[in-house]
Each structure stands twice: as structure tokens, then as C-alpha cells.
PDB file of N, CA and C in Angstrom:
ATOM      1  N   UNK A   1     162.610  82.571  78.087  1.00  0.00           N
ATOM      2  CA  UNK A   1     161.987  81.278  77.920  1.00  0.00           C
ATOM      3  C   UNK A   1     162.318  80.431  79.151  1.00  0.00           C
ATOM      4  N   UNK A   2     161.173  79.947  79.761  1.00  0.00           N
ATOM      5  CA  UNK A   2     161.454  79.062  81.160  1.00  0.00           C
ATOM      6  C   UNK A   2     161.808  77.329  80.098  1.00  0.00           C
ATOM      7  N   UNK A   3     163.291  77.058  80.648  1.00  0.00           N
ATOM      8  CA  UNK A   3     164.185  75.895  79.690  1.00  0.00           C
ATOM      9  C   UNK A   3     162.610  75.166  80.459  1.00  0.00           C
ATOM     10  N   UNK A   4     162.963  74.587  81.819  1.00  0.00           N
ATOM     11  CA  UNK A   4     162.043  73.884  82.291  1.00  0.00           C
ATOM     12  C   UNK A   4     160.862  73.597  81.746  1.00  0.00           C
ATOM     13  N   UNK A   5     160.111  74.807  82.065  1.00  0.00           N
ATOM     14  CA  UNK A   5     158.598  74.122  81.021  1.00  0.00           C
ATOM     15  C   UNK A   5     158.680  73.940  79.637  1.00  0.00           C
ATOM     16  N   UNK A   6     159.509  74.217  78.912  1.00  0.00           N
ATOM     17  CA  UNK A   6     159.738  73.823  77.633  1.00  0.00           C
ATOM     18  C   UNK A   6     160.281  72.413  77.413  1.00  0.00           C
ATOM     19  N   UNK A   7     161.426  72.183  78.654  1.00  0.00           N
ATOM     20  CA  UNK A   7     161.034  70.860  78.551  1.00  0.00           C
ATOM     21  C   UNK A   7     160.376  69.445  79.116  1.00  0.00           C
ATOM     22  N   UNK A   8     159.378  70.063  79.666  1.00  0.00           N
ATOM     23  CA  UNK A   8     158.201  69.379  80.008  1.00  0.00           C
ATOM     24  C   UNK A   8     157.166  69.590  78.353  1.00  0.00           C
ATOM     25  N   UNK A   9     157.120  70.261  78.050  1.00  0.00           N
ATOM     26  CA  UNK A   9     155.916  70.362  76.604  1.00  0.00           C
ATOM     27  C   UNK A   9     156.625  70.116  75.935  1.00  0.00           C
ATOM     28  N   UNK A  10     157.980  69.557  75.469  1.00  0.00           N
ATOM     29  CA  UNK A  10     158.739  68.558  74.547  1.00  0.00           C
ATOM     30  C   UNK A  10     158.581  67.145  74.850  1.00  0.00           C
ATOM     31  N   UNK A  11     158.358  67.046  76.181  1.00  0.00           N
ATOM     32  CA  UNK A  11     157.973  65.822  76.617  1.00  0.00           C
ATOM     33  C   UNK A  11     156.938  65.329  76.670  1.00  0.00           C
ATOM     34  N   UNK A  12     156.091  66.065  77.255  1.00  0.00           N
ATOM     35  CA  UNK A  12     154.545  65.930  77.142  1.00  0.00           C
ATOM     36  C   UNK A  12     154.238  66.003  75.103  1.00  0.00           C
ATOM     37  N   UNK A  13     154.714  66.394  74.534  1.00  0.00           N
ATOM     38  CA  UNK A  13     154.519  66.370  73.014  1.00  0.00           C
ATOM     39  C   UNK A  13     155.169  65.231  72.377  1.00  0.00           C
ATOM     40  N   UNK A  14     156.259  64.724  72.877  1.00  0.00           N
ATOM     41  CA  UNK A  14     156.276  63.030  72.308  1.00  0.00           C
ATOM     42  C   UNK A  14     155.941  62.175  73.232  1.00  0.00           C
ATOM     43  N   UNK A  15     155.163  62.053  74.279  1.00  0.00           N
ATOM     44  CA  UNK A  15     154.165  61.454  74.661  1.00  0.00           C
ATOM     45  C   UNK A  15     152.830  61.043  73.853  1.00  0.00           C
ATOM     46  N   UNK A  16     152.778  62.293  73.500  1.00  0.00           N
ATOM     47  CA  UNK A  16     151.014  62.802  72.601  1.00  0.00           C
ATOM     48  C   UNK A  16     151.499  61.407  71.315  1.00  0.00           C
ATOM     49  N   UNK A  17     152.340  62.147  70.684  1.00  0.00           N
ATOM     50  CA  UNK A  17     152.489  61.664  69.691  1.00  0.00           C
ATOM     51  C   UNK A  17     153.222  59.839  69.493  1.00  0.00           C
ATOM     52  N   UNK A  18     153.805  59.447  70.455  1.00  0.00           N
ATOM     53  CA  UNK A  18     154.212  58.278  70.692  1.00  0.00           C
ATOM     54  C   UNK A  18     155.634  58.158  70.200  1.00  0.00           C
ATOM     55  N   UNK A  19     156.608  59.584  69.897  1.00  0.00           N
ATOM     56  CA  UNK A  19     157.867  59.093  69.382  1.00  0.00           C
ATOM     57  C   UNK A  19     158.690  59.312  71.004  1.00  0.00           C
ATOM     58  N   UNK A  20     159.709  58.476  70.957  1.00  0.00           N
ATOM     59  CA  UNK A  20     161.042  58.530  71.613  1.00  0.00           C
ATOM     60  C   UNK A  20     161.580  59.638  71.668  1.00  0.00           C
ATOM     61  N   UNK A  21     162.494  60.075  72.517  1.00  0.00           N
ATOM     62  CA  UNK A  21     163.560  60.806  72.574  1.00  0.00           C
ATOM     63  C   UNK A  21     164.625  60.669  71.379  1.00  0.00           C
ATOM     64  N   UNK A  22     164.797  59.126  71.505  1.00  0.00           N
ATOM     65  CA  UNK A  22     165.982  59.150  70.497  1.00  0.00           C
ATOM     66  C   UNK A  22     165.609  59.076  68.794  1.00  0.00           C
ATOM     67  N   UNK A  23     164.550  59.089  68.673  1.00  0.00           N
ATOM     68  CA  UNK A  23     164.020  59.486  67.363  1.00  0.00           C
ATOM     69  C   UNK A  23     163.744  61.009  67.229  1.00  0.00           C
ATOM     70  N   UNK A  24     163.377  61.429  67.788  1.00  0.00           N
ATOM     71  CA  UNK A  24     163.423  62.861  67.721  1.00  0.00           C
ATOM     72  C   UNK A  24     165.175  63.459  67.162  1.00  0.00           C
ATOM     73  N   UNK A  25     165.496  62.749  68.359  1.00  0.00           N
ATOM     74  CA  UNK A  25     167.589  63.379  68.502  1.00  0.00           C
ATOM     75  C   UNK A  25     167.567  62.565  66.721  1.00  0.00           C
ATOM     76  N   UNK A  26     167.196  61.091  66.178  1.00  0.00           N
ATOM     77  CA  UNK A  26     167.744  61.060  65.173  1.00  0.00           C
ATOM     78  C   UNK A  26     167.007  62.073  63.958  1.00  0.00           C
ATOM     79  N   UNK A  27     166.350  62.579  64.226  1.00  0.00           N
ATOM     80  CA  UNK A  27     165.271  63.619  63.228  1.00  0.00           C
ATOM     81  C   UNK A  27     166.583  64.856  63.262  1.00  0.00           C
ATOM     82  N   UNK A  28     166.696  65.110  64.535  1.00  0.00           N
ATOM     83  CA  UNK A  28     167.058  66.495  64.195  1.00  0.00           C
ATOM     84  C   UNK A  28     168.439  66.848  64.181  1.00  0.00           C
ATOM     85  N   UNK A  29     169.600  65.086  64.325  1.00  0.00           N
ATOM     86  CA  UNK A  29     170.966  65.121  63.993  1.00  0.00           C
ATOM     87  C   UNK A  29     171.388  65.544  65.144  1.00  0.00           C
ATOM     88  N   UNK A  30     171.063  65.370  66.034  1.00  0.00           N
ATOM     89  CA  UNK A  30     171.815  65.435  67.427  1.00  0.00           C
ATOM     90  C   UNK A  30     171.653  64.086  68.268  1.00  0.00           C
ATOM     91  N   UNK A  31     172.620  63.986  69.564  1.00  0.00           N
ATOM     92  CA  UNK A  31     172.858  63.206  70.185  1.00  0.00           C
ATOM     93  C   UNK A  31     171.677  62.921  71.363  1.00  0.00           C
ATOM     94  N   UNK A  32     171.496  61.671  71.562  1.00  0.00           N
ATOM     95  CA  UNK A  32     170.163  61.121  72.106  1.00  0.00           C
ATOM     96  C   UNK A  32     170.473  62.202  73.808  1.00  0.00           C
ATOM     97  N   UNK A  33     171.317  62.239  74.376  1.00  0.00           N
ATOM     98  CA  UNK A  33     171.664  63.158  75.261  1.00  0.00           C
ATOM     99  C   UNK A  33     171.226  64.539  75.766  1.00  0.00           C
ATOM    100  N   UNK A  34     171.635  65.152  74.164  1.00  0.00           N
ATOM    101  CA  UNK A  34     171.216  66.722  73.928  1.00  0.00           C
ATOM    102  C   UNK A  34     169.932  66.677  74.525  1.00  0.00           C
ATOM    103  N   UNK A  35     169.552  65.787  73.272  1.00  0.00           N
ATOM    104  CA  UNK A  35     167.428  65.910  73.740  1.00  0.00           C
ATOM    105  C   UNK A  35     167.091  66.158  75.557  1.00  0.00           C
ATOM    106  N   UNK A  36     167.784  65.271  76.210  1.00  0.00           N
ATOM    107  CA  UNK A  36     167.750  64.757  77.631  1.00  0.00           C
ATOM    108  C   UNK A  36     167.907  66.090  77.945  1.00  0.00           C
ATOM    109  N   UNK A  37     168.703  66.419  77.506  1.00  0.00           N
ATOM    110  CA  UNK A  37     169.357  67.439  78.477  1.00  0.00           C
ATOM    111  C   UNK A  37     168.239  68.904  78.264  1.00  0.00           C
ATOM    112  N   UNK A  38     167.939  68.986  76.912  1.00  0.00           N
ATOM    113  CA  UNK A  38     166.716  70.206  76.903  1.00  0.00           C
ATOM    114  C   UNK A  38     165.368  69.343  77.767  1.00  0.00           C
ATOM    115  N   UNK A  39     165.025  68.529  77.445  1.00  0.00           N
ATOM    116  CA  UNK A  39     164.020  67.771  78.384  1.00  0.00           C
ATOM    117  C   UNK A  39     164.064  68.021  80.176  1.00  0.00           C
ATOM    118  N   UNK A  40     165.407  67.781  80.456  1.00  0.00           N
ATOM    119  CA  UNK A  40     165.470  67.971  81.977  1.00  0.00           C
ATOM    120  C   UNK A  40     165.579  69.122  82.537  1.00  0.00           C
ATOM    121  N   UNK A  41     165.901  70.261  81.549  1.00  0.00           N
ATOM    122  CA  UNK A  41     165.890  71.919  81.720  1.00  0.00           C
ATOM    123  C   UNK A  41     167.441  72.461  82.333  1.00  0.00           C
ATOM    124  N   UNK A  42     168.052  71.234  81.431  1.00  0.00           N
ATOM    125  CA  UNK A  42     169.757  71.291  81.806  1.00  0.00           C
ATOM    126  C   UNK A  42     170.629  72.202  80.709  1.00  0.00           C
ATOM    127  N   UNK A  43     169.695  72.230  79.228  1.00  0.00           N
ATOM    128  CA  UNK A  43     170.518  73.230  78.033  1.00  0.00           C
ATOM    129  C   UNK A  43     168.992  73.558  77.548  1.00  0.00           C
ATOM    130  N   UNK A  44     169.331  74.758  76.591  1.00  0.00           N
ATOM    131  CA  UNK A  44     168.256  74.915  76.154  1.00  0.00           C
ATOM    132  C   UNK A  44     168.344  75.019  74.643  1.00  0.00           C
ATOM    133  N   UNK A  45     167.396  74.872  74.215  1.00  0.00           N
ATOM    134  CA  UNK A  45     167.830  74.721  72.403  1.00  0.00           C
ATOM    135  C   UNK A  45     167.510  75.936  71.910  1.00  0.00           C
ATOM    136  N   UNK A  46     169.260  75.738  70.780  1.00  0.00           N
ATOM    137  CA  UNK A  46     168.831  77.362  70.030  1.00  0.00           C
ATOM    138  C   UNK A  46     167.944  77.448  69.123  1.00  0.00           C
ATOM    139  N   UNK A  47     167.491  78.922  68.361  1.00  0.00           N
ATOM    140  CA  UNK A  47     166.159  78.847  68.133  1.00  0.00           C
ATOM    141  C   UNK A  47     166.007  77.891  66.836  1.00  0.00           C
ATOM    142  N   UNK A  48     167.045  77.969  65.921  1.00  0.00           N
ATOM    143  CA  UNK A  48     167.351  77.447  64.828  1.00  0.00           C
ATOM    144  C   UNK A  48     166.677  75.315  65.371  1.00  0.00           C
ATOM    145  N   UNK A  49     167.135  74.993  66.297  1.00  0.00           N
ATOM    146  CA  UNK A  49     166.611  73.491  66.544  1.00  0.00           C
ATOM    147  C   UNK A  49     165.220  73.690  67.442  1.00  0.00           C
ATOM    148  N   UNK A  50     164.939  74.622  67.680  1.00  0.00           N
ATOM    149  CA  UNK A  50     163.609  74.377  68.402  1.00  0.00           C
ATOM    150  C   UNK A  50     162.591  74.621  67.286  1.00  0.00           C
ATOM    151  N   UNK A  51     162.799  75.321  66.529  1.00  0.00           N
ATOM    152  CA  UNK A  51     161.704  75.477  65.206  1.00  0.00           C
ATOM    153  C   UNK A  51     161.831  74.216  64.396  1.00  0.00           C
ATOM    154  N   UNK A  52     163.176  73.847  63.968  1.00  0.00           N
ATOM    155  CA  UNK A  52     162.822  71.811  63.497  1.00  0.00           C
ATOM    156  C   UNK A  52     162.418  71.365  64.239  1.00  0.00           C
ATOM    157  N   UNK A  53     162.616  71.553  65.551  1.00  0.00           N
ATOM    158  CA  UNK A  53     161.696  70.488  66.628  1.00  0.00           C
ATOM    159  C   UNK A  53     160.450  70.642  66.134  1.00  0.00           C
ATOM    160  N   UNK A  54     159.907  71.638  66.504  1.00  0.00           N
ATOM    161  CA  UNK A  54     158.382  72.205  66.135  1.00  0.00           C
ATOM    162  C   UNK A  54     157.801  71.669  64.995  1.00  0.00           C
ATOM    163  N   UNK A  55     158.537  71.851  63.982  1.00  0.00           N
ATOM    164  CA  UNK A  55     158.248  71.256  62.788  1.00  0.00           C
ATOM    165  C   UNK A  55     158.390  69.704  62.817  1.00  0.00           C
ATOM    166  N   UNK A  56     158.495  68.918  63.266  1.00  0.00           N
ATOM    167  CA  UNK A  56     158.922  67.313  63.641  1.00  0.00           C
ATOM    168  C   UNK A  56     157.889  67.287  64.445  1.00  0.00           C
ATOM    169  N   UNK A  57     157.403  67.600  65.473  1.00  0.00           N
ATOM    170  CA  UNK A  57     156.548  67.756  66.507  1.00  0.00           C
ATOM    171  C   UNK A  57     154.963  67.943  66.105  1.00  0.00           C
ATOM    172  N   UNK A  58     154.888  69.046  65.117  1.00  0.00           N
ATOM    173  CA  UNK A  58     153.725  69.051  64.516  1.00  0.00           C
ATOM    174  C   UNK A  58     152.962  69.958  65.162  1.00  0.00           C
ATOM    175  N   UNK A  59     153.624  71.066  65.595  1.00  0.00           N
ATOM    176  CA  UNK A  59     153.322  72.181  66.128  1.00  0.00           C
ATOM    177  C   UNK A  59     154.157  73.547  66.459  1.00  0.00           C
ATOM    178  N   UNK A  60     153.487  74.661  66.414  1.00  0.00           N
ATOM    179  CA  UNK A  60     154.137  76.032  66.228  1.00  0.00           C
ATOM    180  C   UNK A  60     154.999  76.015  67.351  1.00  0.00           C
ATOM    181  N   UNK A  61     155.941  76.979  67.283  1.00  0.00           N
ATOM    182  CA  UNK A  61     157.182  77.229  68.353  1.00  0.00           C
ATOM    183  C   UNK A  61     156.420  77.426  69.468  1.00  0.00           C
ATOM    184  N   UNK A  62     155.593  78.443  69.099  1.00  0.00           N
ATOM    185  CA  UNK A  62     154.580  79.407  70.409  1.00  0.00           C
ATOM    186  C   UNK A  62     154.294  77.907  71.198  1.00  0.00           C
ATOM    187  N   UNK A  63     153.591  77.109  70.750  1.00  0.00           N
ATOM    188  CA  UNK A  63     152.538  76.244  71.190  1.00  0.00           C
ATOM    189  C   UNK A  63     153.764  75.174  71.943  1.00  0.00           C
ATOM    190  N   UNK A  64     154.606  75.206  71.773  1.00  0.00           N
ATOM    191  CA  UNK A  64     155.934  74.077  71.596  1.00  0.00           C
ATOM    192  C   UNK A  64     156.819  75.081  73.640  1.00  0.00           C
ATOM    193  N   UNK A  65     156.724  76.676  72.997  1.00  0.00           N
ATOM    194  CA  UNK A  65     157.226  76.795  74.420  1.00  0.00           C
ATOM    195  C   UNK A  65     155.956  77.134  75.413  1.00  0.00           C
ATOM    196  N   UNK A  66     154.616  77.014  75.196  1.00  0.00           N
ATOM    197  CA  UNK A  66     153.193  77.550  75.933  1.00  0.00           C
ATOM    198  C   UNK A  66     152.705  76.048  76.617  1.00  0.00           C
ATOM    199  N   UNK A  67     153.238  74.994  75.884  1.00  0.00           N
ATOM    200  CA  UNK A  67     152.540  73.703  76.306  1.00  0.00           C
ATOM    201  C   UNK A  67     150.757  73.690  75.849  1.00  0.00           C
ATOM    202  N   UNK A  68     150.654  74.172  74.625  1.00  0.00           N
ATOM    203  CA  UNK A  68     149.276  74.445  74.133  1.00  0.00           C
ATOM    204  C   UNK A  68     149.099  73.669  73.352  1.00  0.00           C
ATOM    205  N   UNK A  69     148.606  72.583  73.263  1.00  0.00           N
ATOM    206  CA  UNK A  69     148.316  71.756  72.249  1.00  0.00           C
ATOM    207  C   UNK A  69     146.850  71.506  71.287  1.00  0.00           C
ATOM    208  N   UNK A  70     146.797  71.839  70.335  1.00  0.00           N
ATOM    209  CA  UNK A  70     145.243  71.505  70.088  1.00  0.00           C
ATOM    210  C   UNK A  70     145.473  70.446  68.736  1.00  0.00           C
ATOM    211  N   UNK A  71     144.777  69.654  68.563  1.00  0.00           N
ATOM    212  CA  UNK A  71     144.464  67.966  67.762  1.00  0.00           C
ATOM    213  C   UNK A  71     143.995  68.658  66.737  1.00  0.00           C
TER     214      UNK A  71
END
């Protein structure tokens, strides 16, 4: 999994949707940081928080690490 573009299409996906970083981090019980840090392609999330992401996000894992979005 390229961390990087994954976290660009975490970003680009609460863009879409209009939530924060730190609403996300409070959704999924982590620190407003963590998020940053999968966002900047500094950690990468294990699979167990990238599938709640997905699910918070409002889209499949696939689509979540492909940057595929469809409305």
C-alpha cells in the first residue's frame, strides 16, 4: 500500500465530505495527530482503523486506498 496516496484520498475524502481531521481522529478514538500523521504518509493505519475509517468515510477500503470515489 503506497502510505502516501492513501493519504492524499483520506484527505481528498474529508474534503468531499466537509469533515475535519479532528473529527474523524474523534470518530475513530485516536489522537488528532495520528490522523496527520497517516495524512502526511508519516504512519500508516492498521487494517483494523482503515476499515472504520472507510466506514466513517462512506466508502470501501479498495476505493479509500485507489482514491476512487463515486457519489
Amino acid at each position: 500500500m503506497d502510505r502516501y496516496a492513501l493519504g492524499r484520498n483520506i484527505f481528498n475524502r474529508l474534503q468531499e465530505i466537509k469533515m475535519s481531521q479532528y473529527r474523524l481522529a474523534e470518530k475513530l478514538d485516536v489522537h488528532e495527530g495520528t490522523v496527520s500523521k497517516w495524512i502526511n504518509g508519516a504512519r500508516e493505519p492498521k487494517a483494523s482503523m482503515l476499515y472504520m475509517m472507510s466506514k466513517i468515510l462512506g466508502v470501501s477500503m479498495e476505493q479509500l486506498m485507489e482514491g476512487v470515489f463515486d457519489e
